[in-house]
Protein backbone atom coordinates (compact mmCIF):
# COMPACT_ATOMS: atom_id res chain seq x y z
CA UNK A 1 100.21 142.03 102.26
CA UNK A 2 103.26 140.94 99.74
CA UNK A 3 101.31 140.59 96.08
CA UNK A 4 102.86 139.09 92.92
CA UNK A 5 101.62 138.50 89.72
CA UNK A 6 102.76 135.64 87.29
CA UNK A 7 102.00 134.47 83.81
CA UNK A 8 100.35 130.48 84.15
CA UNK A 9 100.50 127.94 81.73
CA UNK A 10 98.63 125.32 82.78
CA UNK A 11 98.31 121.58 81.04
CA UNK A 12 95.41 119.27 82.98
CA UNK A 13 95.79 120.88 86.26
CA UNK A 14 99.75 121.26 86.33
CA UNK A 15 100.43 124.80 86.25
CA UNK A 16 103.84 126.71 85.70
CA UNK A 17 104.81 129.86 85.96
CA UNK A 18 106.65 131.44 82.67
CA UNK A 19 108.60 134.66 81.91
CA UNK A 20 108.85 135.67 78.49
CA UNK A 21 111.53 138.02 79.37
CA UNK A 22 113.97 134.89 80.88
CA UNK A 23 114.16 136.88 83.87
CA UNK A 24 112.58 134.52 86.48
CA UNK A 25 110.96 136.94 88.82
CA UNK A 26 107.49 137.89 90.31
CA UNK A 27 106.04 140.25 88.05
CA UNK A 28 105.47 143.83 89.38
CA UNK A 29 101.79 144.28 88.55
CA UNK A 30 99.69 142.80 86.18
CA UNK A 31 100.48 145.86 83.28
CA UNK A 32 104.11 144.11 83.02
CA UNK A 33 102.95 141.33 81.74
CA UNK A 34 100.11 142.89 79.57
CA UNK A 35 102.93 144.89 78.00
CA UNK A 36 105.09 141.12 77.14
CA UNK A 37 101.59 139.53 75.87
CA UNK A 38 100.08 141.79 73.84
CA UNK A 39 103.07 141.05 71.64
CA UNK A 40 102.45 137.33 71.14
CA UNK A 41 99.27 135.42 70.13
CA UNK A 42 98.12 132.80 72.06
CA UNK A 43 99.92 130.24 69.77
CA UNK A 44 103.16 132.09 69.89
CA UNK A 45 103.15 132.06 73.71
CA UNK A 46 102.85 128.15 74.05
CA UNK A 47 105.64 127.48 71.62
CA UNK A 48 107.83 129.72 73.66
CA UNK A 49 106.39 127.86 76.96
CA UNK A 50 107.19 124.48 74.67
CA UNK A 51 111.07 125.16 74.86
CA UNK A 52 110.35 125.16 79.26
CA UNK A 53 108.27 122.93 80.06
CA UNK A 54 108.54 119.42 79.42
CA UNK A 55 104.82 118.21 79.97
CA UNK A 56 104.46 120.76 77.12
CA UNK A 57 106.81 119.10 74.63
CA UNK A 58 104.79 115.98 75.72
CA UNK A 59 101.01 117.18 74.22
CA UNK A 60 100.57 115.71 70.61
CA UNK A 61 99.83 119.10 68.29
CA UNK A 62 96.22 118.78 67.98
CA UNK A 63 96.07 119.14 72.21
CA UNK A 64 98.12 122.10 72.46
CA UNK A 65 95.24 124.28 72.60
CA UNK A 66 93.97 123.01 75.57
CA UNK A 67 96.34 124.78 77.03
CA UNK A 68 94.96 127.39 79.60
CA UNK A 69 97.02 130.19 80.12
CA UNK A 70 96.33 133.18 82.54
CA UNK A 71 97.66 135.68 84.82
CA UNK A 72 97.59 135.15 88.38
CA UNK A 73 97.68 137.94 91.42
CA UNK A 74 99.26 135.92 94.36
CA UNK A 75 99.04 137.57 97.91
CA UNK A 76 100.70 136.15 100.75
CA UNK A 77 99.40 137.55 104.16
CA UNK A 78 101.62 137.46 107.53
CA UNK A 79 100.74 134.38 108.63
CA UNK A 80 102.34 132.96 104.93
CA UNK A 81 98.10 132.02 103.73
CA UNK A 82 98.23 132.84 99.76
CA UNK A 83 94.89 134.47 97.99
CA UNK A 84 94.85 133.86 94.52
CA UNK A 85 92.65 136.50 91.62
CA UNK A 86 92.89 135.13 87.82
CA UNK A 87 93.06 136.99 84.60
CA UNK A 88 92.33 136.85 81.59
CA UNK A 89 95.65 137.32 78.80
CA UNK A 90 95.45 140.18 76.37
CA UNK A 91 97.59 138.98 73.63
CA UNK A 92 98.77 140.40 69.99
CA UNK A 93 95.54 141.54 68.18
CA UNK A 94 94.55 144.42 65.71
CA UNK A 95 92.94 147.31 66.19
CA UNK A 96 92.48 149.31 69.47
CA UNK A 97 95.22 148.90 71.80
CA UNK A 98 95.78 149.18 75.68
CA UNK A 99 99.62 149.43 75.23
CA UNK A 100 99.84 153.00 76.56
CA UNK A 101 97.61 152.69 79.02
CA UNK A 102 99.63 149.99 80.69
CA UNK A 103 102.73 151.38 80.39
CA UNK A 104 101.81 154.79 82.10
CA UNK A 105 100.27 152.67 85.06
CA UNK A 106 103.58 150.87 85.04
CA UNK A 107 105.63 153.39 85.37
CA UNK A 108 103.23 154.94 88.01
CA UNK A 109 103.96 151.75 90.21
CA UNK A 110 107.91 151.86 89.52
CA UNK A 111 107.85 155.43 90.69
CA UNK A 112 105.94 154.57 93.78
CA UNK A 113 108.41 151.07 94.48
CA UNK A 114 111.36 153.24 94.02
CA UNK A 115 110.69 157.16 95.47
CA UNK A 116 112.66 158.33 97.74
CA UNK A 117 111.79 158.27 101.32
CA UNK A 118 109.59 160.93 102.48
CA UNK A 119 107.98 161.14 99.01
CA UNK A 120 104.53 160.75 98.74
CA UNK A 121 102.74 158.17 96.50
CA UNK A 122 101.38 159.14 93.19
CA UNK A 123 98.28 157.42 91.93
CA UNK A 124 97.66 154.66 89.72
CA UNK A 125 95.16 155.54 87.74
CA UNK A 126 95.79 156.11 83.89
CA UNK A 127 93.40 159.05 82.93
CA UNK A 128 97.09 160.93 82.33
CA UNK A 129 97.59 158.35 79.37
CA UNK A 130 97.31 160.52 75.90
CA UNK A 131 95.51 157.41 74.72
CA UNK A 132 93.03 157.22 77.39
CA UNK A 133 90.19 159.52 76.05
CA UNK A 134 90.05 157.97 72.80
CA UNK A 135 90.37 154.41 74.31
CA UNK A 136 87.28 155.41 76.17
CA UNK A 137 85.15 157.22 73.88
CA UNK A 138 86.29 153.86 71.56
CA UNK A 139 85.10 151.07 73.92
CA UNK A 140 81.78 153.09 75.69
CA UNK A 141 80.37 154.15 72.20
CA UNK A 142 80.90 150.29 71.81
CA UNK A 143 78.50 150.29 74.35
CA UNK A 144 75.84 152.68 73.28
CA UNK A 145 76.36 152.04 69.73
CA UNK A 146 75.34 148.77 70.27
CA UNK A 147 73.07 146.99 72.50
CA UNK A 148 74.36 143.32 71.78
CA UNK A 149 77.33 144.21 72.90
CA UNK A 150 75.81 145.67 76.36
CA UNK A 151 73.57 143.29 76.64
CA UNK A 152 76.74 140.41 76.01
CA UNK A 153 78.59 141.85 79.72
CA UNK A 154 75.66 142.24 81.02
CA UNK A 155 74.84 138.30 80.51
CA UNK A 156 77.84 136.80 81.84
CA UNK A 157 79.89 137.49 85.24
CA UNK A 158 81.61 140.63 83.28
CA UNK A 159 85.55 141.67 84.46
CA UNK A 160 83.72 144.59 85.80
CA UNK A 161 83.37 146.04 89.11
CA UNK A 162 79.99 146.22 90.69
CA UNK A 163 79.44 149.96 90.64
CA UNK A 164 80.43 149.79 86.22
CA UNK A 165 77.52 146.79 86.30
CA UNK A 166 74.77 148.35 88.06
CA UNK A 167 75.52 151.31 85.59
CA UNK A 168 75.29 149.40 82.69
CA UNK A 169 72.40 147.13 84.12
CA UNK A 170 70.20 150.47 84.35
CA UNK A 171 71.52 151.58 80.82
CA UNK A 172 69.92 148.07 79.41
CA UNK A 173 66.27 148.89 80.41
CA UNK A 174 64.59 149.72 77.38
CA UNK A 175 63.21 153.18 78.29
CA UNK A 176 66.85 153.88 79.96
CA UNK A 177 68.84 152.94 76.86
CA UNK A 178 66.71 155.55 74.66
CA UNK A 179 66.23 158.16 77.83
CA UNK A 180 69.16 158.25 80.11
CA UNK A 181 71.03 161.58 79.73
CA UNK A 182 73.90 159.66 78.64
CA UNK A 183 76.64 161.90 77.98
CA UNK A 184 75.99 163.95 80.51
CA UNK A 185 75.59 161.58 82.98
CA UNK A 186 76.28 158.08 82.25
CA UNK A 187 79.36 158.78 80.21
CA UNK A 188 81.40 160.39 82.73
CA UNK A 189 80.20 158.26 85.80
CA UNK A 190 81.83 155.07 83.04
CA UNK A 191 84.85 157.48 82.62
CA UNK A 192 85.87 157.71 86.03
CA UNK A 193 85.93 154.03 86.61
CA UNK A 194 87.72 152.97 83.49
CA UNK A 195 90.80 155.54 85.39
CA UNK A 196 91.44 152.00 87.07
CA UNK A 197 93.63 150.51 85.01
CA UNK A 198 92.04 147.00 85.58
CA UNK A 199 88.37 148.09 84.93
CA UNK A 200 89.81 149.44 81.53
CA UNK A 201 91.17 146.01 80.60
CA UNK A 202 88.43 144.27 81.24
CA UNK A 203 86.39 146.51 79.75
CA UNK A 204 88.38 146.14 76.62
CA UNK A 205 88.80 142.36 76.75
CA UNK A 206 84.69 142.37 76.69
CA UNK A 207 85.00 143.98 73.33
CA UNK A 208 87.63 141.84 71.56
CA UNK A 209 86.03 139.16 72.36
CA UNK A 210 82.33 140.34 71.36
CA UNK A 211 84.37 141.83 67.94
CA UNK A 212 86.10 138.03 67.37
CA UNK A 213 89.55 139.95 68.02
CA UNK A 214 89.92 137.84 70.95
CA UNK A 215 88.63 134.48 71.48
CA UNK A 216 87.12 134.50 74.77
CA UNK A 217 88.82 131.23 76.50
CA UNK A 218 86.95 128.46 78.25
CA UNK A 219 86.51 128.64 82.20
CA UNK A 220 88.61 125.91 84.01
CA UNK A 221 89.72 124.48 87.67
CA UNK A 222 92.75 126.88 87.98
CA UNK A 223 91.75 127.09 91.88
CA UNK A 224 93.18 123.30 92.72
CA UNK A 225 95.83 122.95 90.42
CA UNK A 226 99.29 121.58 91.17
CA UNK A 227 101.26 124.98 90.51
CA UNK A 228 105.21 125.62 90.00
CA UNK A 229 106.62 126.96 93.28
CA UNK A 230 108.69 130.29 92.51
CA UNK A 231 104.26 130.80 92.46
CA UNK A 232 104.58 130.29 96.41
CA UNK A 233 108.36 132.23 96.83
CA UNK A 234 110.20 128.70 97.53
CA UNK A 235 113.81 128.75 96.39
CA UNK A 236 113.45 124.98 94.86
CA UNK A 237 111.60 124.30 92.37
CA UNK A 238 108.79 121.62 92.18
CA UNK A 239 104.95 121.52 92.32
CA UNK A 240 102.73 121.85 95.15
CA UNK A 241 98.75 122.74 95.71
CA UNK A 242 97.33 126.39 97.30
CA UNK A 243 96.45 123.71 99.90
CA UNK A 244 99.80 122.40 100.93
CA UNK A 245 101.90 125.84 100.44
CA UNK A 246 99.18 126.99 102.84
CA UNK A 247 99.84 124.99 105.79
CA UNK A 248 103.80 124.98 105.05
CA UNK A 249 105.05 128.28 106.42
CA UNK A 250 108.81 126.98 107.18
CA UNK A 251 108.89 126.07 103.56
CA UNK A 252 110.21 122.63 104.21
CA UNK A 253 107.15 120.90 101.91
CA UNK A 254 109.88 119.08 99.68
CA UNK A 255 112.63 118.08 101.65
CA UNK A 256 109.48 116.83 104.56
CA UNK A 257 107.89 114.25 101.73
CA UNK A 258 111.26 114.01 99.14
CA UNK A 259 111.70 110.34 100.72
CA UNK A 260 108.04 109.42 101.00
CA UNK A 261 107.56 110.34 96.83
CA UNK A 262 111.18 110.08 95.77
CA UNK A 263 109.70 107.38 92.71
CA UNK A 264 107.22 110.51 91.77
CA UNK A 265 110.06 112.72 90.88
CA UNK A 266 109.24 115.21 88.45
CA UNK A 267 111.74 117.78 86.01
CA UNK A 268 111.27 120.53 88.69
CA UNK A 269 112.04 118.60 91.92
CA UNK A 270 114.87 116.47 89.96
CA UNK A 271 116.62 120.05 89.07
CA UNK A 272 115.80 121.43 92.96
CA UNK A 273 117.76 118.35 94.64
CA UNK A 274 120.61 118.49 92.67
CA UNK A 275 121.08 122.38 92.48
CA UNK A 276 120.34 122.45 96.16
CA UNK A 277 123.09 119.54 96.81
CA UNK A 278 125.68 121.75 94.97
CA UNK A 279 125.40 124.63 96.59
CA UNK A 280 126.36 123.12 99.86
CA UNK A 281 129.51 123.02 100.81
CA UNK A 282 131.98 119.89 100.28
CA UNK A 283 132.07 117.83 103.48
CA UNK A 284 135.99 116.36 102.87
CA UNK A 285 138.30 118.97 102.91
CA UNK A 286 141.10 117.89 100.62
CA UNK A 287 138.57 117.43 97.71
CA UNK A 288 137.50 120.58 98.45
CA UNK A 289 140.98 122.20 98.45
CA UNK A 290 142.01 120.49 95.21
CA UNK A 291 138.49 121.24 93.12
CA UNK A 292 139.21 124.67 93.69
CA UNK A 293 142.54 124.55 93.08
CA UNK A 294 142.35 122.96 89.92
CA UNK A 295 139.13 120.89 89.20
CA UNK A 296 138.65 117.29 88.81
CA UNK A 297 142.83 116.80 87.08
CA UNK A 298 143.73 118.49 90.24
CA UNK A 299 141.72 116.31 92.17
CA UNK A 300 143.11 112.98 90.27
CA UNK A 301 146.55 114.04 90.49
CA UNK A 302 147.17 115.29 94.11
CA UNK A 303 144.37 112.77 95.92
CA UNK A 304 144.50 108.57 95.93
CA UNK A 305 141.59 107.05 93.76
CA UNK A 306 140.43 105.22 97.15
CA UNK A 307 140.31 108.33 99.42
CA UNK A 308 138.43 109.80 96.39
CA UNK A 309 135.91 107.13 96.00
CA UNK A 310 135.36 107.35 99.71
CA UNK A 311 133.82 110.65 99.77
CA UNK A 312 129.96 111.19 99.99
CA UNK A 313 127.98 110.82 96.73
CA UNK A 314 127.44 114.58 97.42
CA UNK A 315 130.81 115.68 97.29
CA UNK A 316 131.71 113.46 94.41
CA UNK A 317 128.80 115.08 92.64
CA UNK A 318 129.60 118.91 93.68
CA UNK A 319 133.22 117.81 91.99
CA UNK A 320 132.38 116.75 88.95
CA UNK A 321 133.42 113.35 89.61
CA UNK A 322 130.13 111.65 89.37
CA UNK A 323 127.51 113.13 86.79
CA UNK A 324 123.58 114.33 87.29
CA UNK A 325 122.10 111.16 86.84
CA UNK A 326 124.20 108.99 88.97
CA UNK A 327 123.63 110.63 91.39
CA UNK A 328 119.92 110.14 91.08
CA UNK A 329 120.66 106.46 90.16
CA UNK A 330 122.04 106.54 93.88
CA UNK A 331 118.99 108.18 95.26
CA UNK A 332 116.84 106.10 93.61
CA UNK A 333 118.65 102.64 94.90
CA UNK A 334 119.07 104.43 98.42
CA UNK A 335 115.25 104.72 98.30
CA UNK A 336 114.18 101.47 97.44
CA UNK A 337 116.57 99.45 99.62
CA UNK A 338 114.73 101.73 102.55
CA UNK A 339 111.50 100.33 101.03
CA UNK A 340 112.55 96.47 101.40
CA UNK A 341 111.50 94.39 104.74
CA UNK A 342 113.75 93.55 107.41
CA UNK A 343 114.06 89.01 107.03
């Protein structure tokens, strides 16, 4: 099963997909991105996004916190279904850090993506991390140290697996939490799940938020949002549900309902059409011999202004000859006079 993992900004159910490193691709695991947030607060991160995303640019200042932003684990089966898991951001914050945790399971993944044939897998787990033992001593004497803070992951539906919870659940019993033989059992039973690189960050967003380091953000609809589609591995760009990139496996969703929504146009689709009608290739000839040879003086000079105007819209537009939005202008007019009634 293909799995991807992207950073989400989403404003009122429109969610895009953003790379603080410019490079638009899937990110590897989740630990890449950890390693690009945790150098940004949450502010810092939506002015960035601001500069992207129109919608964005659109939210007066005092709204521009109701911004949700997450990380999202996409998996894509054979049969091209997608199975989302959210995440909670770790962003810039004092204190305890997971940097080096991250970046040994990191390179742990790169080494297993890139080995050589033949060579087996290493694992993933980060107890090799120099920081790992103090991080853990740190965050589980959190734990005993205080039973409000226990008590706080045990209260809510905690980042934590199942095996961490019933742990901690039996820990939170009053004769437990002064009887359990906790270092010599409890302590090293935590240990050994807090290897996984994701039990360790949710362990440690649990205590920057219960220490105010973190503010713990407010649970949305993230399910049934509109999201960007690089999300869904579509080479243009526009918005679409889980739903409809579900049941679209030839990955024709645009161009099937372009026509049928053309007055619905968004940034993302507008930039899709027109990149997509320049990378095909001219359909007359002799324009196409002269824009190579020379551009649109080459064109003027060697071709009559009639044979010119004669080409497609699509040509003229690959050429130069007719800019972005007249070309849109002509969409737009080709649409509606599709729309009027025969007399």
């Amino acid at each position: 099963m293909k799995t991807n993992y992207f950073l989400i900004i989403n404003i009122r159910g429109k969610a895009t997909a953003i790379y603080l490193d410019n490079d638009p691709r899937p990110y590897v695991d989740i630990s890449e991105i950890d390693l690009q947030t945790m150098n940004y607060s949450r502010e810092e991160i939506i002015e960035f996004a601001q500069q992207k995303i129109s919608d964005l640019q659109k939210l007066p200042p005092d709204k521009l916190n109701l911004c949700d932003i997450y990380v999202l684990r996409v998996r894509e089966d054979k049969k091209h279904k997608f199975y989302f898991k959210f995440y909670e951001c770790i962003y810039k914050t004092s204190g305890i850090s997971i940097a080096e945790c991250a970046e040994e399971r990191l390179n742990r993944i790169k080494y297993n993506l890139e080995r050589q044939k033949g060579k087996p897998k290493v694992s993933i787990d980060v107890s090799s991390s120099p920081h790992f033992r103090h991080l853990v001593k740190t965050l589980l004497d959190g734990i005993i140290g205080d039973s409000k803070f226990l008590y706080s992951i045990i209260r809510r539906k905690s980042f934590l697996n199942d095996h961490f919870m019933d742990i901690l659940r039996e820990l939170s019993k009053p004769y437990n939490y002064h009887n359990m033989n906790y270092y010599n059992y409890v302590y090293p039973e935590l240990q050994k799940e807090l290897k996984s690189y994701k039990q360790l960050r949710g362990l440690f967003l649990e205590y920057k938020y219960f220490y105010k380091s973190l503010k713990r953000p407010e649970a949305l609809d993230r399910y049934s949002s509109l999201y960007s589609s690089d999300v869904f591995s579509y080479n243009d760009y526009f918005y679409i549900t889980k739903y409809n990139a579900d049941n679209d496996p030839r990955k024709t969703f645009l161009w099937d309902h372009i026509d049928s929504n053309f007055p619905l146009l968004d940034d993302l689709k507008t930039i899709s059409i027109l990149e997509k009608v320049k990378r095909e290739p001219f359909q007359n000839k002799e324009l196409e011999k002269w824009y190579y040879f020379g551009g649109i003086e080459a064109i003027f000079m060697n071709m009559d202004t009639n044979e010119i105007y004669s080409c497609s819209k699509e040509d003229l537009l690959r050429a130069g000859i007719i800019s972005d939005n007249e070309y849109l202008e002509y969409l737009y007019k080709k649409y509606e006079n599709r729309q009027r009634p025969l007399r």
